[in-house]
PDB file of N, CA and C in Angstrom:
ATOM      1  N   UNK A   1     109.488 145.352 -31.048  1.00  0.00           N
ATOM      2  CA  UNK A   1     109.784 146.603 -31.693  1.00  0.00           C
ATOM      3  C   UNK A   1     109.128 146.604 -33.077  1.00  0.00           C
ATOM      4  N   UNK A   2     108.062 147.577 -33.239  1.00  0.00           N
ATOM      5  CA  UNK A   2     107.426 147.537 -34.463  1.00  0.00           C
ATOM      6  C   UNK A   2     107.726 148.991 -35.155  1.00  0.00           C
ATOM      7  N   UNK A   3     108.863 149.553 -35.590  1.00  0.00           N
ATOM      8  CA  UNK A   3     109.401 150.803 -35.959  1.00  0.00           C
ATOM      9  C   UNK A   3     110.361 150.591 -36.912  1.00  0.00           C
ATOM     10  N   UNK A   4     109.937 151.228 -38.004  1.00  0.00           N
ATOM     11  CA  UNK A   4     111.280 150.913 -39.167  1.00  0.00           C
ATOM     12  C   UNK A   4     111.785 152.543 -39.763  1.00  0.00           C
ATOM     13  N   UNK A   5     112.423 152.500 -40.424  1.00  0.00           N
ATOM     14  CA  UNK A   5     113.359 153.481 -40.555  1.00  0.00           C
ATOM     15  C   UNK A   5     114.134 153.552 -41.973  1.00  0.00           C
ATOM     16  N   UNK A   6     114.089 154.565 -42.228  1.00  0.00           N
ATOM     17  CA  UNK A   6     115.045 154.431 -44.136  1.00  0.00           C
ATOM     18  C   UNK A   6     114.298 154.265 -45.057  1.00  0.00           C
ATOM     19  N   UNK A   7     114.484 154.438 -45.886  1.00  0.00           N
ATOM     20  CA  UNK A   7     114.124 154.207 -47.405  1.00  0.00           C
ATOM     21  C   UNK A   7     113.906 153.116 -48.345  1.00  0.00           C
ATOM     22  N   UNK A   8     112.824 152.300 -48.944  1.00  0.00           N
ATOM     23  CA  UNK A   8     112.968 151.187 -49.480  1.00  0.00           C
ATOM     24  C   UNK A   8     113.468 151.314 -51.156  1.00  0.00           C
ATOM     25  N   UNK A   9     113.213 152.137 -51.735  1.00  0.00           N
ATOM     26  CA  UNK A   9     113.506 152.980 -52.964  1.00  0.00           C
ATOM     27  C   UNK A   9     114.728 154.256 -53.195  1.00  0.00           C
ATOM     28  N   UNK A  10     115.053 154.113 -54.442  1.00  0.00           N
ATOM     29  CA  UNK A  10     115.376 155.535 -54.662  1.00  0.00           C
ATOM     30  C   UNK A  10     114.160 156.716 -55.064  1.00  0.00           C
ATOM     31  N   UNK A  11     112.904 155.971 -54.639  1.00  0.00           N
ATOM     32  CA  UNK A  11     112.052 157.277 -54.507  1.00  0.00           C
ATOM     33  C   UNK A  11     111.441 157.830 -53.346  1.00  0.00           C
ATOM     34  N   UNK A  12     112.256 157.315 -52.378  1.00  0.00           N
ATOM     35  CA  UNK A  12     112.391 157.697 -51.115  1.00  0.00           C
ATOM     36  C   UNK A  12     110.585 157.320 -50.507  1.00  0.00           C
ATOM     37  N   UNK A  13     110.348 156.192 -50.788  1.00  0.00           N
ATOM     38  CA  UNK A  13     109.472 155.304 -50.005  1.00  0.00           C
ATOM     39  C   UNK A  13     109.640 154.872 -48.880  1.00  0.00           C
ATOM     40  N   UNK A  14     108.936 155.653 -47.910  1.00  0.00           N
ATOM     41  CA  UNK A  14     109.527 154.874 -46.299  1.00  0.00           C
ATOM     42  C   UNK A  14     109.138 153.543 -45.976  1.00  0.00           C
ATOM     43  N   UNK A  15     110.066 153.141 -45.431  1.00  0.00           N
ATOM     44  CA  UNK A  15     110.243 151.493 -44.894  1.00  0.00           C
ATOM     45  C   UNK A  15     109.128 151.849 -44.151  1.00  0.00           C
ATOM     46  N   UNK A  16     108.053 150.239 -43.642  1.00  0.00           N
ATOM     47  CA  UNK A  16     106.905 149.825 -43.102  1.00  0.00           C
ATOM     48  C   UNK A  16     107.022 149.077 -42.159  1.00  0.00           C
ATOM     49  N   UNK A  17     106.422 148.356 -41.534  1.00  0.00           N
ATOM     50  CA  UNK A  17     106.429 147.406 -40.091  1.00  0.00           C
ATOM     51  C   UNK A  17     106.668 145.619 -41.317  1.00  0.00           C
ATOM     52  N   UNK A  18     105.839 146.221 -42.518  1.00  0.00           N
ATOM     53  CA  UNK A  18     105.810 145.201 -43.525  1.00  0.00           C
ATOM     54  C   UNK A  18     106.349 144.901 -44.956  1.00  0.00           C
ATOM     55  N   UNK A  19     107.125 145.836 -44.791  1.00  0.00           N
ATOM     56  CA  UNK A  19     108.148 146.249 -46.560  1.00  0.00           C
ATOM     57  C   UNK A  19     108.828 144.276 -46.553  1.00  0.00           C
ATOM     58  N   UNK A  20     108.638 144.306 -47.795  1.00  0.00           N
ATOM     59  CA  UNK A  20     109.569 142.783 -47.847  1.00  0.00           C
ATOM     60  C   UNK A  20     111.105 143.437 -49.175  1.00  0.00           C
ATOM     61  N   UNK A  21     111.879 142.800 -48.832  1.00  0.00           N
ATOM     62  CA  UNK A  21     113.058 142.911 -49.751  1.00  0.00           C
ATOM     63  C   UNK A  21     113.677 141.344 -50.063  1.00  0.00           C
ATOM     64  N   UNK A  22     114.205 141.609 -50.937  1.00  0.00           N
ATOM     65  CA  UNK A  22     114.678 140.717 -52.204  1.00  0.00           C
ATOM     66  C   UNK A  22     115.755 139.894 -51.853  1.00  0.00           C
ATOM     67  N   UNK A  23     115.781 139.119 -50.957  1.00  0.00           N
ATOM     68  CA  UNK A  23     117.304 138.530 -50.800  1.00  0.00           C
ATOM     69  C   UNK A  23     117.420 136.473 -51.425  1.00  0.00           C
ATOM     70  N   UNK A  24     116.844 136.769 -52.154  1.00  0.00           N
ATOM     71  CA  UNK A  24     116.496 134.960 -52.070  1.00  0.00           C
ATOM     72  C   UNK A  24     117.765 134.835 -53.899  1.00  0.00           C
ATOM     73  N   UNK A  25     118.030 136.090 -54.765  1.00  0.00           N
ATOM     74  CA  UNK A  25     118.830 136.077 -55.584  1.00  0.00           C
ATOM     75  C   UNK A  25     120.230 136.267 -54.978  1.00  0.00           C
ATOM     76  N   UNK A  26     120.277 136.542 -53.908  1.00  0.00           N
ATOM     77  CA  UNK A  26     121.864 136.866 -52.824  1.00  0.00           C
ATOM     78  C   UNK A  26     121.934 135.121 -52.396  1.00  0.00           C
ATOM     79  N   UNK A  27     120.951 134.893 -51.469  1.00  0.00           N
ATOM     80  CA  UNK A  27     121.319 133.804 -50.748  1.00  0.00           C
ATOM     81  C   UNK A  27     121.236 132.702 -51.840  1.00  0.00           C
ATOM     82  N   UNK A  28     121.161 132.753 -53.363  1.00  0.00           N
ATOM     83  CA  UNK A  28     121.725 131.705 -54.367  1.00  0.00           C
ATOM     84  C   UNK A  28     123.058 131.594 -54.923  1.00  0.00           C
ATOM     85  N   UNK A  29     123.632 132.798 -54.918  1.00  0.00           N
ATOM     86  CA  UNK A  29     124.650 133.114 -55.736  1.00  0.00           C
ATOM     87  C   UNK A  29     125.462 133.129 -54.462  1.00  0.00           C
ATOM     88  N   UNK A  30     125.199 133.058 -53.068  1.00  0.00           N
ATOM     89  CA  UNK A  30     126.329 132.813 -51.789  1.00  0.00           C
ATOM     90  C   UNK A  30     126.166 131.497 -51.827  1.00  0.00           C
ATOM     91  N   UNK A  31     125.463 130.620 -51.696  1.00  0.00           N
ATOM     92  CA  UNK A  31     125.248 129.121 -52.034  1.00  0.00           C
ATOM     93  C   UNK A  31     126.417 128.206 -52.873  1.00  0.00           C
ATOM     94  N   UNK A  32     126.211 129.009 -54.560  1.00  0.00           N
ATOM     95  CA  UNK A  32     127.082 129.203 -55.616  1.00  0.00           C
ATOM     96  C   UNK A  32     128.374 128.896 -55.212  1.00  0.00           C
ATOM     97  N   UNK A  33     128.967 129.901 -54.582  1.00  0.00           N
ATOM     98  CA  UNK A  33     129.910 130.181 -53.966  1.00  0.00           C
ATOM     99  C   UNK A  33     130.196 129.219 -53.038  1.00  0.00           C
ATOM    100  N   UNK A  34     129.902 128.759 -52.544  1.00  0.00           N
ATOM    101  CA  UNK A  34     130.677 128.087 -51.177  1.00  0.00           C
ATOM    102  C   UNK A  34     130.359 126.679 -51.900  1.00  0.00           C
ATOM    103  N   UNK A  35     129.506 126.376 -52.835  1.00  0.00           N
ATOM    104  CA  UNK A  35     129.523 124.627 -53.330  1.00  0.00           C
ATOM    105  C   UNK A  35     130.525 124.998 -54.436  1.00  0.00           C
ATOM    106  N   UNK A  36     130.985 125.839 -55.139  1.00  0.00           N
ATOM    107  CA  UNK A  36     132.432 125.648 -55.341  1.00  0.00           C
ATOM    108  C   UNK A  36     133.179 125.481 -55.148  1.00  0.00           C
ATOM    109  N   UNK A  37     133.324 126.436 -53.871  1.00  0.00           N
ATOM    110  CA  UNK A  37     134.411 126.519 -52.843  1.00  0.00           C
ATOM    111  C   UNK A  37     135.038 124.677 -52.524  1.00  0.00           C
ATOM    112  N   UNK A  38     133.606 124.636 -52.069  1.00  0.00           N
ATOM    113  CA  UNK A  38     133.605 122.591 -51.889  1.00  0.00           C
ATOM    114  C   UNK A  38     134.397 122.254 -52.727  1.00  0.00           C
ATOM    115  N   UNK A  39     133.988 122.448 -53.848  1.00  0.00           N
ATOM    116  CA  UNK A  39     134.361 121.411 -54.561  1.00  0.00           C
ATOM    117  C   UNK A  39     135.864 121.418 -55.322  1.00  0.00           C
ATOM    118  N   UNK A  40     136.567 122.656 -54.967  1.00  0.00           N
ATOM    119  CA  UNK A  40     137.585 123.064 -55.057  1.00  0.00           C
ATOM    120  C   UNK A  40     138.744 122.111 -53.910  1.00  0.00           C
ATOM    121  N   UNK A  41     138.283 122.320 -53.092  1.00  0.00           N
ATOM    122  CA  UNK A  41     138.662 121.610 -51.761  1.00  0.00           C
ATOM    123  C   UNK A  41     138.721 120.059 -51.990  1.00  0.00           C
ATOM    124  N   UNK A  42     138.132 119.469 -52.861  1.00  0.00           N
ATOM    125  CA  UNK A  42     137.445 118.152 -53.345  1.00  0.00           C
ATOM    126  C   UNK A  42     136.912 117.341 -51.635  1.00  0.00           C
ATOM    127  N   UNK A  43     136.062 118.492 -51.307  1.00  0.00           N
ATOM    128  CA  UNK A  43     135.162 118.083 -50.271  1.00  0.00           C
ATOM    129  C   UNK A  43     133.601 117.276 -50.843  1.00  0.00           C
ATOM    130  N   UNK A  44     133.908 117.348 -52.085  1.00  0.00           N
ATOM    131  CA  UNK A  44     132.586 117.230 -52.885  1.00  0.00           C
ATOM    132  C   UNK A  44     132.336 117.630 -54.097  1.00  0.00           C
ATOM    133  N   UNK A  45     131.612 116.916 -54.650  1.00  0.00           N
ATOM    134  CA  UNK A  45     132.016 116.731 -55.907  1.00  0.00           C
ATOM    135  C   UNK A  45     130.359 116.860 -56.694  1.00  0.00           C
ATOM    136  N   UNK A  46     130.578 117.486 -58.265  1.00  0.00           N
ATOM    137  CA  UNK A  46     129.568 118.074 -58.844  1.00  0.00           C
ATOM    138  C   UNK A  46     128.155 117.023 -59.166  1.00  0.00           C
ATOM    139  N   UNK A  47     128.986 115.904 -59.228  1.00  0.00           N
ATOM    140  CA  UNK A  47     128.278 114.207 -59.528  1.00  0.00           C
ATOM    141  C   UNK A  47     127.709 113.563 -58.391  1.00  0.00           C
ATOM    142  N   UNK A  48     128.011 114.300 -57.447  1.00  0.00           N
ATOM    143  CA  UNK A  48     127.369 113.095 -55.879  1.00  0.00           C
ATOM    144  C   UNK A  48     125.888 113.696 -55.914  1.00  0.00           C
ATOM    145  N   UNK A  49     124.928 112.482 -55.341  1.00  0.00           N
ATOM    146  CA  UNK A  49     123.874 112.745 -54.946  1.00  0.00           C
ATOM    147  C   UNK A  49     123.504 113.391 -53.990  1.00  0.00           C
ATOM    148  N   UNK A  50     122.238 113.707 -53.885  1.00  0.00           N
ATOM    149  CA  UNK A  50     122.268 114.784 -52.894  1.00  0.00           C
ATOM    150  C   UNK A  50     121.739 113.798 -51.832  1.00  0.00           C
ATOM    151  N   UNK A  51     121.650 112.536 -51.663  1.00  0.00           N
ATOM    152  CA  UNK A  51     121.104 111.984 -50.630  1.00  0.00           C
ATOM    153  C   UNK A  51     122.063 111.230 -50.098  1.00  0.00           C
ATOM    154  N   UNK A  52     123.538 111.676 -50.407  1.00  0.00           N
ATOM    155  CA  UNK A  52     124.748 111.902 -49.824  1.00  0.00           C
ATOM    156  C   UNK A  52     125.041 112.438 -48.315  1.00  0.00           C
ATOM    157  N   UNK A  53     124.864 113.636 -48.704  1.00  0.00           N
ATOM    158  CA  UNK A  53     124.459 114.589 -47.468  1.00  0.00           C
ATOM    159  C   UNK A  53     123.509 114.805 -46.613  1.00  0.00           C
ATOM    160  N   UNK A  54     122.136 114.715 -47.735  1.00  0.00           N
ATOM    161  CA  UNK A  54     121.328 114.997 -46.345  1.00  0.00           C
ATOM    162  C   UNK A  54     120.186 113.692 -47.052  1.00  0.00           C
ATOM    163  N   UNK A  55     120.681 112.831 -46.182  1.00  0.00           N
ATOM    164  CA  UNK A  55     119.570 111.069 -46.436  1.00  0.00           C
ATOM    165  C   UNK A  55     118.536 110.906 -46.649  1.00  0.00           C
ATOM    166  N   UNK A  56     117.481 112.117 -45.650  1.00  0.00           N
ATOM    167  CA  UNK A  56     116.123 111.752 -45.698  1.00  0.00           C
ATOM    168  C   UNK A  56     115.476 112.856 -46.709  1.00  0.00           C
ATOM    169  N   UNK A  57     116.043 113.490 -47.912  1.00  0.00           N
ATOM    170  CA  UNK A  57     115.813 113.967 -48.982  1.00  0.00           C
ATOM    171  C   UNK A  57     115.298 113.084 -50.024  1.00  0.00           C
ATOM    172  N   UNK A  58     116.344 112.158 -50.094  1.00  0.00           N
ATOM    173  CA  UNK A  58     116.063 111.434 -51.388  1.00  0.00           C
ATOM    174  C   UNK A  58     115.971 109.870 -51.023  1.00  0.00           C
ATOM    175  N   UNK A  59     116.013 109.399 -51.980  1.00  0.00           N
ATOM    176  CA  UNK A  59     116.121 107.231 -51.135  1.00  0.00           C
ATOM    177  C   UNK A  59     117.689 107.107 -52.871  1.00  0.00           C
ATOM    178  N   UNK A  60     117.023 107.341 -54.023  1.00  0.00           N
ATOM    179  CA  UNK A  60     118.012 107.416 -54.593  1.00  0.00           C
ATOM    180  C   UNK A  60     118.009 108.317 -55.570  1.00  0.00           C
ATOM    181  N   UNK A  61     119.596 108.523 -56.996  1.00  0.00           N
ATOM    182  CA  UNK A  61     119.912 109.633 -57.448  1.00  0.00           C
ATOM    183  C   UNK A  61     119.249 109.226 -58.777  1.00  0.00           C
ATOM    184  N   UNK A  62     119.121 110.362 -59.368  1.00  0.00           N
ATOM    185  CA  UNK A  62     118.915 110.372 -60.735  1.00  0.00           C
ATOM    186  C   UNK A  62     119.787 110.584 -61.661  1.00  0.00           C
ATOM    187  N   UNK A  63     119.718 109.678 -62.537  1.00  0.00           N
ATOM    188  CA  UNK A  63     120.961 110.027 -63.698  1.00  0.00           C
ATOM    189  C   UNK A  63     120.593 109.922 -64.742  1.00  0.00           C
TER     190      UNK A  63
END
């Protein structure tokens, strides 16, 4: 399906097969959110390394 629909602006710019939109400042501040959430929970904590979680990121932390 190559058909888009709506408005990308309030100057009533029609959406394209190729319009890009802005979501990479949303999916930080939902991020935000839920590693608080963590750490509220004390599922995790502000000081752990990140090669904690995911191993083949790092070998070790920086401090």
């Amino acid at each position: 399906m190559h058909e888009s629909y709506g408005y990308k602006n309030l100057s009533f710019d029609p959406i394209t097969y190729d319009t890009q939109f802005l979501s990479a400042s949303i999916q930080t501040f939902i991020t935000g959110i839920i590693i608080e959430h963590l750490i509220d929970e004390q599922r995790l904590k502000r000081t752990d390394c990140v090669a904690r979680y995911i191993p083949h990121i790092a070998t070790e932390c920086i401090k």
